[in-house]
Each structure stands twice: as structure tokens, then as C-alpha cells.
C-alpha atoms as a PDB file:
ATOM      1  CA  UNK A   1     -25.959  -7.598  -3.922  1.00  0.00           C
ATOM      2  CA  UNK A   2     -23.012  -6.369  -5.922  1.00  0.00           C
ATOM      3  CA  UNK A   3     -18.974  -6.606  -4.914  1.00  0.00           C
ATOM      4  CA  UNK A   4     -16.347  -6.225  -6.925  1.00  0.00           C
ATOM      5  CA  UNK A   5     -12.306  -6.365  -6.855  1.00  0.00           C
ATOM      6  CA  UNK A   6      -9.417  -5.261  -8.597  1.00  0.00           C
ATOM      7  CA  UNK A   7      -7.355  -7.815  -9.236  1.00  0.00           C
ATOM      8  CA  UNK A   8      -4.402  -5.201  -9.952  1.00  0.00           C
ATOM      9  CA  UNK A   9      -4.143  -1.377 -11.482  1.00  0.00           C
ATOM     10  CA  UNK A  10      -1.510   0.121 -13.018  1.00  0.00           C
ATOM     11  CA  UNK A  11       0.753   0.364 -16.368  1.00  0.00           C
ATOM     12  CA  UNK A  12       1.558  -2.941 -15.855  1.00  0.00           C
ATOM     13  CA  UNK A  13      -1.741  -4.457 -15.925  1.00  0.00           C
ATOM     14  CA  UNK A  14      -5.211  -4.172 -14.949  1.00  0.00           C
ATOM     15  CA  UNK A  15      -7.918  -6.073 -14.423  1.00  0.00           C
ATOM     16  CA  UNK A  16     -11.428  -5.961 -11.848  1.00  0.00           C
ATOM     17  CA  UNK A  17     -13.395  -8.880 -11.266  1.00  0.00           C
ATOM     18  CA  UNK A  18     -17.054  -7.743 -10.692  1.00  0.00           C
ATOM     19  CA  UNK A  19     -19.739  -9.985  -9.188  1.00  0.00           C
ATOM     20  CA  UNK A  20     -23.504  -9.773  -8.887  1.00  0.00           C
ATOM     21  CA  UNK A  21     -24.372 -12.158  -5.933  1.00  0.00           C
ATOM     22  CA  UNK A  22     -27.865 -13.830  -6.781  1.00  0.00           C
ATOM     23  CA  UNK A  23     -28.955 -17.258  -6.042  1.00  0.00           C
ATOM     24  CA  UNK A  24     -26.407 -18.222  -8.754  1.00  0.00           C
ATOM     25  CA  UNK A  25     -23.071 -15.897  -8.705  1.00  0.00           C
ATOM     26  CA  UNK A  26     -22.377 -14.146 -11.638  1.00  0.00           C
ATOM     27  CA  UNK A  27     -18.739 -12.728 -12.625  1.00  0.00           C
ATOM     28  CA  UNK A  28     -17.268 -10.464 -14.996  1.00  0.00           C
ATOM     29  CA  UNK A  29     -14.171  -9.656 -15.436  1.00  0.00           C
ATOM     30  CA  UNK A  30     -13.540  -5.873 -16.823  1.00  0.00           C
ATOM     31  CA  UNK A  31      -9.916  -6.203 -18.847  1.00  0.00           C
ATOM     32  CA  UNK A  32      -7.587  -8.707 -18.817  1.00  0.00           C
ATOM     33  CA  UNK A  33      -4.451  -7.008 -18.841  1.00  0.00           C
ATOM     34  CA  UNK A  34      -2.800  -9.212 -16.914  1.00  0.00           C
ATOM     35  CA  UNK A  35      -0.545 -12.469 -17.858  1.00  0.00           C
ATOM     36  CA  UNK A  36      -2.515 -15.738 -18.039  1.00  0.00           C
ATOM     37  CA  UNK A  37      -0.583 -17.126 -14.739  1.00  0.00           C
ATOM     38  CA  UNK A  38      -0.563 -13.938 -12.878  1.00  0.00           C
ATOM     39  CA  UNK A  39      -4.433 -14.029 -13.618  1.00  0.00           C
ATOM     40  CA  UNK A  40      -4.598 -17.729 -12.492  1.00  0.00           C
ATOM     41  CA  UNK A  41      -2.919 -17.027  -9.503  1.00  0.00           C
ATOM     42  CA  UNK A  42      -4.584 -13.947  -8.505  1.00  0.00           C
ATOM     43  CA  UNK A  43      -8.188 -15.454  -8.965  1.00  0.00           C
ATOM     44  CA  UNK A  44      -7.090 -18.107  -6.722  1.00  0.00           C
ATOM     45  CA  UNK A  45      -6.107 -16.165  -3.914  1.00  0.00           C
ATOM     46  CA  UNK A  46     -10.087 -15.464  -3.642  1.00  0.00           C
ATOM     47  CA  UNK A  47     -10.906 -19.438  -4.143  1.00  0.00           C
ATOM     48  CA  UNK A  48     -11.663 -18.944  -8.064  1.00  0.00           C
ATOM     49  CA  UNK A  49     -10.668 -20.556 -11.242  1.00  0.00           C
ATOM     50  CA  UNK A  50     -10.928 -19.324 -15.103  1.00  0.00           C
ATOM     51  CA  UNK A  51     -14.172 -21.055 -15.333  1.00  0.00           C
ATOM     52  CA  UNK A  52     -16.019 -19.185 -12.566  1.00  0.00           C
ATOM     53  CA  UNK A  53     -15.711 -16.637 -14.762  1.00  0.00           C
ATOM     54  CA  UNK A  54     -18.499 -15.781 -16.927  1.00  0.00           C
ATOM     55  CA  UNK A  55     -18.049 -13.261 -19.202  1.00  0.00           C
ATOM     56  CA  UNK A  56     -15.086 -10.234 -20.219  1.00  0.00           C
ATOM     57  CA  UNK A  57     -14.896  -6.878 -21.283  1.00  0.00           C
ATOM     58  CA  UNK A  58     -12.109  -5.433 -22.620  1.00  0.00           C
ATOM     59  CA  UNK A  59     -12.281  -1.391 -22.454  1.00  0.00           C
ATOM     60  CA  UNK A  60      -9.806  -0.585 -25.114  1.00  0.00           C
ATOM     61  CA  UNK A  61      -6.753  -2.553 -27.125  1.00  0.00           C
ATOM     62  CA  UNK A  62      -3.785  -1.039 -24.588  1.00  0.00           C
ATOM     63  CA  UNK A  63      -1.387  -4.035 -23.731  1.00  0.00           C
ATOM     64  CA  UNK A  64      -2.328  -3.073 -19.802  1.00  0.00           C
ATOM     65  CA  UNK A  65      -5.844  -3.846 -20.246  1.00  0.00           C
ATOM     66  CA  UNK A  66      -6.356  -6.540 -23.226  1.00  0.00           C
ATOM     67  CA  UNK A  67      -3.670  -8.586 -21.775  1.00  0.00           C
ATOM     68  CA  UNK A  68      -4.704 -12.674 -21.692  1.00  0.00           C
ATOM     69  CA  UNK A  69      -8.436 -11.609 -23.288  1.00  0.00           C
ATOM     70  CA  UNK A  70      -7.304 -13.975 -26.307  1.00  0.00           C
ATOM     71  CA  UNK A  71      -6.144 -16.963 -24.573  1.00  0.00           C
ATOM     72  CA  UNK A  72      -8.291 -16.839 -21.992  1.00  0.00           C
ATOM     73  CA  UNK A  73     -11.955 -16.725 -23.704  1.00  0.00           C
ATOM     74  CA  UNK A  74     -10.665 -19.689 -26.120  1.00  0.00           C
ATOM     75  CA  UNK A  75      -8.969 -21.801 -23.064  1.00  0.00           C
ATOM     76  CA  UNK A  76     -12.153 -21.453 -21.321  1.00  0.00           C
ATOM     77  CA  UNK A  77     -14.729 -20.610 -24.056  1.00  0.00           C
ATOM     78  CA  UNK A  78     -15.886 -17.608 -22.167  1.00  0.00           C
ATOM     79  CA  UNK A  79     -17.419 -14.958 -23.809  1.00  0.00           C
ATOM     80  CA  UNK A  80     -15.700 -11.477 -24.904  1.00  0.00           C
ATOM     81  CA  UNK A  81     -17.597  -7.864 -25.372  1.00  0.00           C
ATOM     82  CA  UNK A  82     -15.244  -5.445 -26.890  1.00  0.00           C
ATOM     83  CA  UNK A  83     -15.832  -2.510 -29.574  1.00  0.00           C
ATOM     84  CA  UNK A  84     -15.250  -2.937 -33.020  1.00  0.00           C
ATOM     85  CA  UNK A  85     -12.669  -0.453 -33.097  1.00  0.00           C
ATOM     86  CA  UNK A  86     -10.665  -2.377 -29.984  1.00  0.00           C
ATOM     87  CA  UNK A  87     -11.274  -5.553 -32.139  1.00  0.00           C
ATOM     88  CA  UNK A  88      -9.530  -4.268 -35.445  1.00  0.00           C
ATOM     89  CA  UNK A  89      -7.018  -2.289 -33.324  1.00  0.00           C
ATOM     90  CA  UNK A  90      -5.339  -5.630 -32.202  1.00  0.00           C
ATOM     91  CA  UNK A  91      -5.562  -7.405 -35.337  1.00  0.00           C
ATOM     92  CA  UNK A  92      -9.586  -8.724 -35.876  1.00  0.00           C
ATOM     93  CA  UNK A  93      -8.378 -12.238 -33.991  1.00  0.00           C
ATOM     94  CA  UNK A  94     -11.026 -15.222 -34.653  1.00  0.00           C
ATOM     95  CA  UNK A  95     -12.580 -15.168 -30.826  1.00  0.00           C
ATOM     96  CA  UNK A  96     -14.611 -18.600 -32.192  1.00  0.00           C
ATOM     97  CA  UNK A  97     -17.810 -17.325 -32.204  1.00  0.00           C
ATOM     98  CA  UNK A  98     -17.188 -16.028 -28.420  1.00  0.00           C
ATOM     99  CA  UNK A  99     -16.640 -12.321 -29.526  1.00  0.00           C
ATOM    100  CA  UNK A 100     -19.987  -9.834 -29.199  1.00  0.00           C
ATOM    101  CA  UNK A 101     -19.943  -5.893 -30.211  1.00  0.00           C
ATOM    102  CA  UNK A 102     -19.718  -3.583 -27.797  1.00  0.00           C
ATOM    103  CA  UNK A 103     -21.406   0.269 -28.449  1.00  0.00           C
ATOM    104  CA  UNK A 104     -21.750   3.335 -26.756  1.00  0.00           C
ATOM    105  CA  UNK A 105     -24.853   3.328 -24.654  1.00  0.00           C
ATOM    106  CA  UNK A 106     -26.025  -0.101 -25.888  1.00  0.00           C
ATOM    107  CA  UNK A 107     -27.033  -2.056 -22.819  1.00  0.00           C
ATOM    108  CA  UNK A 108     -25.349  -5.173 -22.396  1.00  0.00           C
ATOM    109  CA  UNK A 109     -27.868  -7.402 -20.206  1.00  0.00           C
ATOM    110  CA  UNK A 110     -25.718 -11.343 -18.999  1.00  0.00           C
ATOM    111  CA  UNK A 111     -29.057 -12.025 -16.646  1.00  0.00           C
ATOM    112  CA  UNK A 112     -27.993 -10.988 -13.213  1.00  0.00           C
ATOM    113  CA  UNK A 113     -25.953  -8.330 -14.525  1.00  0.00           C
ATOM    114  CA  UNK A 114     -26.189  -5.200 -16.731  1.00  0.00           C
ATOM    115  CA  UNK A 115     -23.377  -3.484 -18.340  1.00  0.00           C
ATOM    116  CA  UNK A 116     -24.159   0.556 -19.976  1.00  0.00           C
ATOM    117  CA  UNK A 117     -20.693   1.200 -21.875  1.00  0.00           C
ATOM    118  CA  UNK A 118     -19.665   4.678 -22.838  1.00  0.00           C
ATOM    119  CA  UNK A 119     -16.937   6.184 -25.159  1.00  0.00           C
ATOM    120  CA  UNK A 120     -14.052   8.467 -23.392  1.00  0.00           C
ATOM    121  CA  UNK A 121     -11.381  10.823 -24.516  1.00  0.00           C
ATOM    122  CA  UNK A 122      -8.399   8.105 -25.151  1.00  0.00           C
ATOM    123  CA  UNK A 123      -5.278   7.693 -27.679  1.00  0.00           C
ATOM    124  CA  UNK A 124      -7.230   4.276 -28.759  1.00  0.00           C
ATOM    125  CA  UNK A 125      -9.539   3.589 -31.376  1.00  0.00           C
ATOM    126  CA  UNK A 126     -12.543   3.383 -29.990  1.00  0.00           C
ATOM    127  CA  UNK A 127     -12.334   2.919 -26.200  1.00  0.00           C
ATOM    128  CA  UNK A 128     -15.196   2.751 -23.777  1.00  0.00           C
ATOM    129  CA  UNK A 129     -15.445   2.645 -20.135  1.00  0.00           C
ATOM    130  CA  UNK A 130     -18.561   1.731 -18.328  1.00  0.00           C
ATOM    131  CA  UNK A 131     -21.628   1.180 -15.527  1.00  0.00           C
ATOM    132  CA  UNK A 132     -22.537  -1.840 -14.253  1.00  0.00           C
ATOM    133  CA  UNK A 133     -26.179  -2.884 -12.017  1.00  0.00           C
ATOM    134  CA  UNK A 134     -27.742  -5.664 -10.716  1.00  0.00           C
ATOM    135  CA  UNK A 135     -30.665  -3.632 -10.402  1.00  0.00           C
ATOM    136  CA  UNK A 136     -30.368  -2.216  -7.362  1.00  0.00           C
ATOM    137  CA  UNK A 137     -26.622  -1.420  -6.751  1.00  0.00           C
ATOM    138  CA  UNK A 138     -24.563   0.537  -9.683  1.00  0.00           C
ATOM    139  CA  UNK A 139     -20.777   0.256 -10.015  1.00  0.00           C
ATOM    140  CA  UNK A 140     -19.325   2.885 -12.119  1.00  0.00           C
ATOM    141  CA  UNK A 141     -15.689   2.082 -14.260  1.00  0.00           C
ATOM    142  CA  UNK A 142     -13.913   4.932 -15.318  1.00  0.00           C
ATOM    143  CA  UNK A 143      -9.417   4.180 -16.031  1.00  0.00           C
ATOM    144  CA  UNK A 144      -7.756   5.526 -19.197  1.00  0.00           C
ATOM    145  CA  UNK A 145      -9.545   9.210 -20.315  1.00  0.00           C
ATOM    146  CA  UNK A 146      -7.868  12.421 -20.599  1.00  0.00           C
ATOM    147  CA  UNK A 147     -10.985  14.386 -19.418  1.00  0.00           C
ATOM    148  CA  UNK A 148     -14.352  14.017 -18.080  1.00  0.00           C
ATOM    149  CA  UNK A 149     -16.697  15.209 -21.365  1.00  0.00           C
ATOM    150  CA  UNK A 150     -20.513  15.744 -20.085  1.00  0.00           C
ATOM    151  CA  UNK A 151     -21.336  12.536 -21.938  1.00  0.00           C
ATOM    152  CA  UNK A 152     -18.956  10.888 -19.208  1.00  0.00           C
ATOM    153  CA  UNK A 153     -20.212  12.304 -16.133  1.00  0.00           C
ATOM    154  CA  UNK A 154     -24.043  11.625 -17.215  1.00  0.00           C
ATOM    155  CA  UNK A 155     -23.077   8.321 -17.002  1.00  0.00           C
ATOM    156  CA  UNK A 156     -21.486   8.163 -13.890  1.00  0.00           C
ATOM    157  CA  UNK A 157     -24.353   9.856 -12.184  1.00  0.00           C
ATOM    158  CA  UNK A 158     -26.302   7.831  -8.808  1.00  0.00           C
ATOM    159  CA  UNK A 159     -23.012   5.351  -8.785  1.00  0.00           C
ATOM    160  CA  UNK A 160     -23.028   3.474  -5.561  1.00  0.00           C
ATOM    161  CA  UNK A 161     -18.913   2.947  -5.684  1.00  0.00           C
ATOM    162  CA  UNK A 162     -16.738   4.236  -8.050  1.00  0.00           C
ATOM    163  CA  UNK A 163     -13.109   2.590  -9.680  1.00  0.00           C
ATOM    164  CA  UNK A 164     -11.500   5.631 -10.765  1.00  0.00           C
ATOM    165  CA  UNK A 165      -7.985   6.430 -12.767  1.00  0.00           C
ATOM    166  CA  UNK A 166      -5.939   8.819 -10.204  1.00  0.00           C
ATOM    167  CA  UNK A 167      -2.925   8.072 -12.508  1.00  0.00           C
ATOM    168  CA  UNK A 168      -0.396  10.912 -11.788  1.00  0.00           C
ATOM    169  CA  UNK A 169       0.474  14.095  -9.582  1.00  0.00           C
ATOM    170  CA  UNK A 170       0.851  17.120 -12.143  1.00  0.00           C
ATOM    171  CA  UNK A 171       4.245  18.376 -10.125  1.00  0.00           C
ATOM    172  CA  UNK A 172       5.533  14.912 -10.067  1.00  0.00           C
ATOM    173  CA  UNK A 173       4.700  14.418 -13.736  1.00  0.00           C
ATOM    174  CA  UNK A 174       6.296  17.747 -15.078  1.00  0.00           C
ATOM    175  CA  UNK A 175       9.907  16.890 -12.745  1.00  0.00           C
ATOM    176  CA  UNK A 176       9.696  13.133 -13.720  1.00  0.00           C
ATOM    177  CA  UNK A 177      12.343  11.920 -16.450  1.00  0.00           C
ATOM    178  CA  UNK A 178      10.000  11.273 -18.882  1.00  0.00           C
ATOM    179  CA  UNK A 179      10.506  12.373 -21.966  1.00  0.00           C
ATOM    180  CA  UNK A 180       8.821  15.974 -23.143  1.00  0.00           C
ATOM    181  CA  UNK A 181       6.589  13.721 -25.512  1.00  0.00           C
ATOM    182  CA  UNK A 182       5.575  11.699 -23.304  1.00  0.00           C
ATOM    183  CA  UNK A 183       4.570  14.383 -20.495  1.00  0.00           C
ATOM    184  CA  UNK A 184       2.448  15.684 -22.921  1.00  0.00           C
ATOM    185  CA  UNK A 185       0.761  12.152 -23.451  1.00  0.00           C
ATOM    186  CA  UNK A 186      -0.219  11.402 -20.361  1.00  0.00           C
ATOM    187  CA  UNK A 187      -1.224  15.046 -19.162  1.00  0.00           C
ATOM    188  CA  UNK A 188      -3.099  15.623 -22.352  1.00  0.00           C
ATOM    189  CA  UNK A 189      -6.627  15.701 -22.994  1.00  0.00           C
ATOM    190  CA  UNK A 190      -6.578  11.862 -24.401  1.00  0.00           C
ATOM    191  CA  UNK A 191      -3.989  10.489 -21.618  1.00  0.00           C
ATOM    192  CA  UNK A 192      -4.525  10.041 -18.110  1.00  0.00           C
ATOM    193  CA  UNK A 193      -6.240  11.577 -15.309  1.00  0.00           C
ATOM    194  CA  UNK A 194      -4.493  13.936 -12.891  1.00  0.00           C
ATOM    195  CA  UNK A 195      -4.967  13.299  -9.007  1.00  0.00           C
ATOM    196  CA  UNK A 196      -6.844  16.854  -9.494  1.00  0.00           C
ATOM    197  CA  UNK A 197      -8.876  15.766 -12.044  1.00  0.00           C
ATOM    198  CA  UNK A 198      -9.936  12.788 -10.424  1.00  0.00           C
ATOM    199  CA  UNK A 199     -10.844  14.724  -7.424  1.00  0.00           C
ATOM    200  CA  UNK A 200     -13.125  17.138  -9.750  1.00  0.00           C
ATOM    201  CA  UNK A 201     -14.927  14.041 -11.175  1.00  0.00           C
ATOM    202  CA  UNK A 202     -15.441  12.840  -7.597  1.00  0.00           C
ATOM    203  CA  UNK A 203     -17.061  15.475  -6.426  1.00  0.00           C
ATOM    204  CA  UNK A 204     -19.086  15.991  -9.415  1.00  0.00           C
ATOM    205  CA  UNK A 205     -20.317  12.677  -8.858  1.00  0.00           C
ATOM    206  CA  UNK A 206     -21.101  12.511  -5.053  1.00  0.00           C
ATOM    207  CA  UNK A 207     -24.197  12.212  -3.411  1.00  0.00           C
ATOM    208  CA  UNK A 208     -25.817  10.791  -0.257  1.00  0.00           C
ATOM    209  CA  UNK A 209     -25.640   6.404  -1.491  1.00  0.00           C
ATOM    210  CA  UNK A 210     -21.610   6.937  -2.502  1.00  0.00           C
ATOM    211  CA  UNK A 211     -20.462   4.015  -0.725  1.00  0.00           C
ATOM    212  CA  UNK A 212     -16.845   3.566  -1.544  1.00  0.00           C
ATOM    213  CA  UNK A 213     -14.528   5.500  -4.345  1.00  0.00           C
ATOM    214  CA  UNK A 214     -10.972   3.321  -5.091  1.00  0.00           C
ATOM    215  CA  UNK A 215      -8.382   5.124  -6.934  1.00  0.00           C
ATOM    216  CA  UNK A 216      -7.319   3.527  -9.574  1.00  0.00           C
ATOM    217  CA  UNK A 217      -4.520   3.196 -12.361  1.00  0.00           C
ATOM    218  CA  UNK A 218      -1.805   4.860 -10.160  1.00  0.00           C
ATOM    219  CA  UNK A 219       1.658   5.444 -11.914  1.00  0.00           C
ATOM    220  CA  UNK A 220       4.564   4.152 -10.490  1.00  0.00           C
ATOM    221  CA  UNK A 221       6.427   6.969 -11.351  1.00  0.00           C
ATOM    222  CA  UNK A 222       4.564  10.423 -11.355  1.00  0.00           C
ATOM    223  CA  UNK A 223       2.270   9.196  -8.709  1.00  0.00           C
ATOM    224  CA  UNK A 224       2.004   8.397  -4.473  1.00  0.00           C
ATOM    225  CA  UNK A 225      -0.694   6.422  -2.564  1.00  0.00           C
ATOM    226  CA  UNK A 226      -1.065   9.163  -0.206  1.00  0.00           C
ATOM    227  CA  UNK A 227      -1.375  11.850  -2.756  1.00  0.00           C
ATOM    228  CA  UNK A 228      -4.741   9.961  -4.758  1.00  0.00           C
ATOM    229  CA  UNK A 229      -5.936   9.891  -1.444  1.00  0.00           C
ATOM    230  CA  UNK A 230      -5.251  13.286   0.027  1.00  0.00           C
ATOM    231  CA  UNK A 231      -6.967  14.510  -3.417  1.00  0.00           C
ATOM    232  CA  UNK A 232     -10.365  12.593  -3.479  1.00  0.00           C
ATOM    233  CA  UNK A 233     -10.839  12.554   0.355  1.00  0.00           C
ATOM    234  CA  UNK A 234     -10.516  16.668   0.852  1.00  0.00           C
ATOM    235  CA  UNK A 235     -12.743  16.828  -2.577  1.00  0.00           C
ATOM    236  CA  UNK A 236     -15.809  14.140  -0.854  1.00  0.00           C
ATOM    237  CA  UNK A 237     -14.677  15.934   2.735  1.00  0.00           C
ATOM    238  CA  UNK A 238     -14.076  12.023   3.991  1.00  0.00           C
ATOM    239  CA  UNK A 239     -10.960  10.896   5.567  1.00  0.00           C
ATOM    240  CA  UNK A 240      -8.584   9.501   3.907  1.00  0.00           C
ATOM    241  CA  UNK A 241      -8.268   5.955   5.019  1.00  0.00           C
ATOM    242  CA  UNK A 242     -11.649   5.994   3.218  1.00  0.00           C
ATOM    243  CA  UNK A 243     -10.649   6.521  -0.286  1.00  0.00           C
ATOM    244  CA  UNK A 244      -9.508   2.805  -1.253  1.00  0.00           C
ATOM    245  CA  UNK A 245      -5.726   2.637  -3.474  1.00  0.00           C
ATOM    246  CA  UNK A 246      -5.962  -0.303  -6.129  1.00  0.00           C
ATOM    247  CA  UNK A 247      -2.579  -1.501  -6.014  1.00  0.00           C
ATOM    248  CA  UNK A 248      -0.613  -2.800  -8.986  1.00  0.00           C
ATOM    249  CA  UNK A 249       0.452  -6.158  -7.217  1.00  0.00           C
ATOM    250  CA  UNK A 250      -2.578  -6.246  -4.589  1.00  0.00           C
ATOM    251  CA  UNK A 251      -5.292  -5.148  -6.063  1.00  0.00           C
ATOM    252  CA  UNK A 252      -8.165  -4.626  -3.905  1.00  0.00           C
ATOM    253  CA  UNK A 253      -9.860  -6.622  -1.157  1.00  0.00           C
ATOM    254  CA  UNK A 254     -13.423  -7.366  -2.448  1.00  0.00           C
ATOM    255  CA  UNK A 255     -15.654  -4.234  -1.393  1.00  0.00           C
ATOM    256  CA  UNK A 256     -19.331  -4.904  -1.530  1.00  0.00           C
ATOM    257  CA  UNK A 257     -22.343  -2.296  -2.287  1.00  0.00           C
END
């Protein structure tokens, strides 16, 4: 059995705590872009510690997703998968002998759980999202990308749930007060998924053992609850109380596949 949980989404820090429920538990947490005591407390609130933890990935070098990665792998000694390019992007830190390589489709295998990484159109320098089994349940990861290339949606093929960046509503983007620059950003084809987007992906990716689809990465500003859900629901022709909001102080409950 596989569950997982966000722990929070958004600019301000994301991270998803993933566990594959054998005999012995085994938990991942994918980015750590949370503070060290906002990750502390938030594990807590589901009866968990830094040392249940067993292993981190860090998708790319943004503040909002590498976070505590540092302090918490050498607090706790727990070990860090991350791609070179995320690695030099924040400085080549000594990790301690806790840091391993992450590649584009180069299975990671931690026992009771797998992990199949893949690159993404992003403004970072080598960011990758990713899959994760226990062998009979798969959890696709998809936050920061501009677009969906082929490469992307091969991967996120037969996914039992999905985690998915619904980051902004087009209209809302082009009348927010962000700056022309920045509009650009985020819209472009190495920013941020559109509600619409997301939706396309979705659908792309449905089929018959799609158990749950959370949108994910939601801005503050360019962005409504309602409007993720109004998107991804009419594309999978669910309702929308079905479509699951990660929220940037809440999180997620745990939802199990």
C-alpha cells in the first residue's frame, strides 16, 4: 500500500511526504522547502519526527522546494538524491557522504520504494520531477514545468494519483500587478502551469485506476481553489469536491492508493 501527503504547496514552500506501507514503513520526503520548525511541526501533526524519515529528494535548487534539505539530512543523517546540476546550483555543499546523484530515467530503488525521475521544462539547472511505486501502486509528481514535453507525459502514464502544479489562472495572471517580466516568467514555457494546462495533462493522463488527482503549487495571487478545481474536474468529467487543493498552510490529509 502507498499514501502520501503534502505537507504544504505553494511559493512559499513545498514539501510531500510519501510512504510505502510494508511490514516496515518506509518514508520519503519529496523537497524540503519548508523551514526546519515549520517541518518539525508539520510532521508532528501526523505523529512523526525527522527520524521517521528515511530518505529526500529535492526536485530542483528553488528556495520553495530545497528549503531545510541541508540541515536536515546532516541533523538527522538522512540521505539526499538530488541532480548534479541542483547540487552545483546551490553551491556543491558537503552533504557528508549522505548526498547520491540523481538522473533522468535512472531508477532509484530504497527497498520498499522505487523512485523513476524525469527532467521538465524549468528556469533551473537541471530539474527533475518524478514517479514513485511500491510495486503495485504508482504516484506520479509533477510541480514546477512550463509545459508537458512527450518525454513528461510518458512518464506519467498508468499513475494511480497524481500531485499536480495548477499554479495560476491565465486572466488572473495577465490583470495581476506583477510586473510584465515576471508575467512572462511564470506563463512561459519554463514557468508554471496554467489551471488549463493542468487540466490538458489530466486528461491526457486519465484512465480507469486514477484514484485521486490534488492540485498542487497554487499561487496566492493569480490563482483560486475553486478555479484548479473547476479546471481538472470538467477535464476528468468528476465533481469537483473530488479534485483534492494542496494548501500552502494545510497541506493535504494523507490520501492512500
Amino acid at each position: 500500500m502507498l499514501r502520501f501527503k503534502s505537507l504544504g504547496s505553494g511559493s512559499g514552500g513545498n514539501s510531500t511526504l510519501v510512504e510505502a506501507c510494508g511490514l516496515v514503513p518506509f518514508r520519503i520526503l519529496i523537497d524540503c522547502g519548508l523551514g526546519i520548525r515549520q517541518l518539525v511541526l508539520r510532521l508532528a501533526e501526523v505523529d512523526l519526527r525527522p527520524e521517521d524519515i528515511h530518505a529526500v529528494f529535492i526536485t530542483h535548487e528553488h528556495g520553495d522546494h530545497i528549503g531545510c534539505a541541508l540541515t536536515l539530512a546532516l541533523r538527522h543523517r538522512i540521505p539526499v538524491w538530488m541532480s548534479q546540476g541542483t547540487h552545483s546550483a546551490i553551491g556543491a555543499p558537503d552533504f557528508e557522504g549522505l548526498l547520491h546523484t540523481a538522473r533522468d530515467e535512472k531508477a532509484i530503488d530504497l527497498g520498499g520504494l522505487q523512485l523513476m525521475p524525469f527532467t521538465v521544462p524549468h528556469d533551473a539547472r537541471e530539474p527533475l520531477q518524478l514517479s514513485c511505486t511500491d510495486g503495485s501502486a504508482k504516484l506520479g509528481i509533477l510541480t514546477d514545468l512550463g509545459h508537458a514535453t512527450p518525454h513528461v507525459m510518458a512518464h506519467l502514464q498508468a499513475c494511480d494519483a497524481l500531485l499536480l502544479e495548477s499554479n495560476h489562472d491565465t486572466e488572473l495572471l495577465s490583470q495581476s500587478v506583477y510586473p510584465a517580466f515576471l508575467k512572462r516568467r511564470v506563463g512561459g514555457d519554463y514557468g508554471h502551469l496554467s489551471n488549463a494546462a493542468a487540466a490538458g495533462i489530466a486528461c491526457a493522463a486519465n484512465h480507469s485506476g486514477l484514484k485521486h488527482v490534488v492540485a498542487a503549487h497554487l499561487s496566492a495571487q493569480n490563482n483560486r481553489p475553486d478555479l484548479a478545481q473547476d479546471a481538472l474536474s470538467n477535464a476528468l468529467g468528476c465533481h469537483r469536491s473530488d479534485i483534492v487543493v494542496a494548501g500552502a498552510a494545510s497541506g493535504t490529509p494523507w490520501l492512500q492508493i
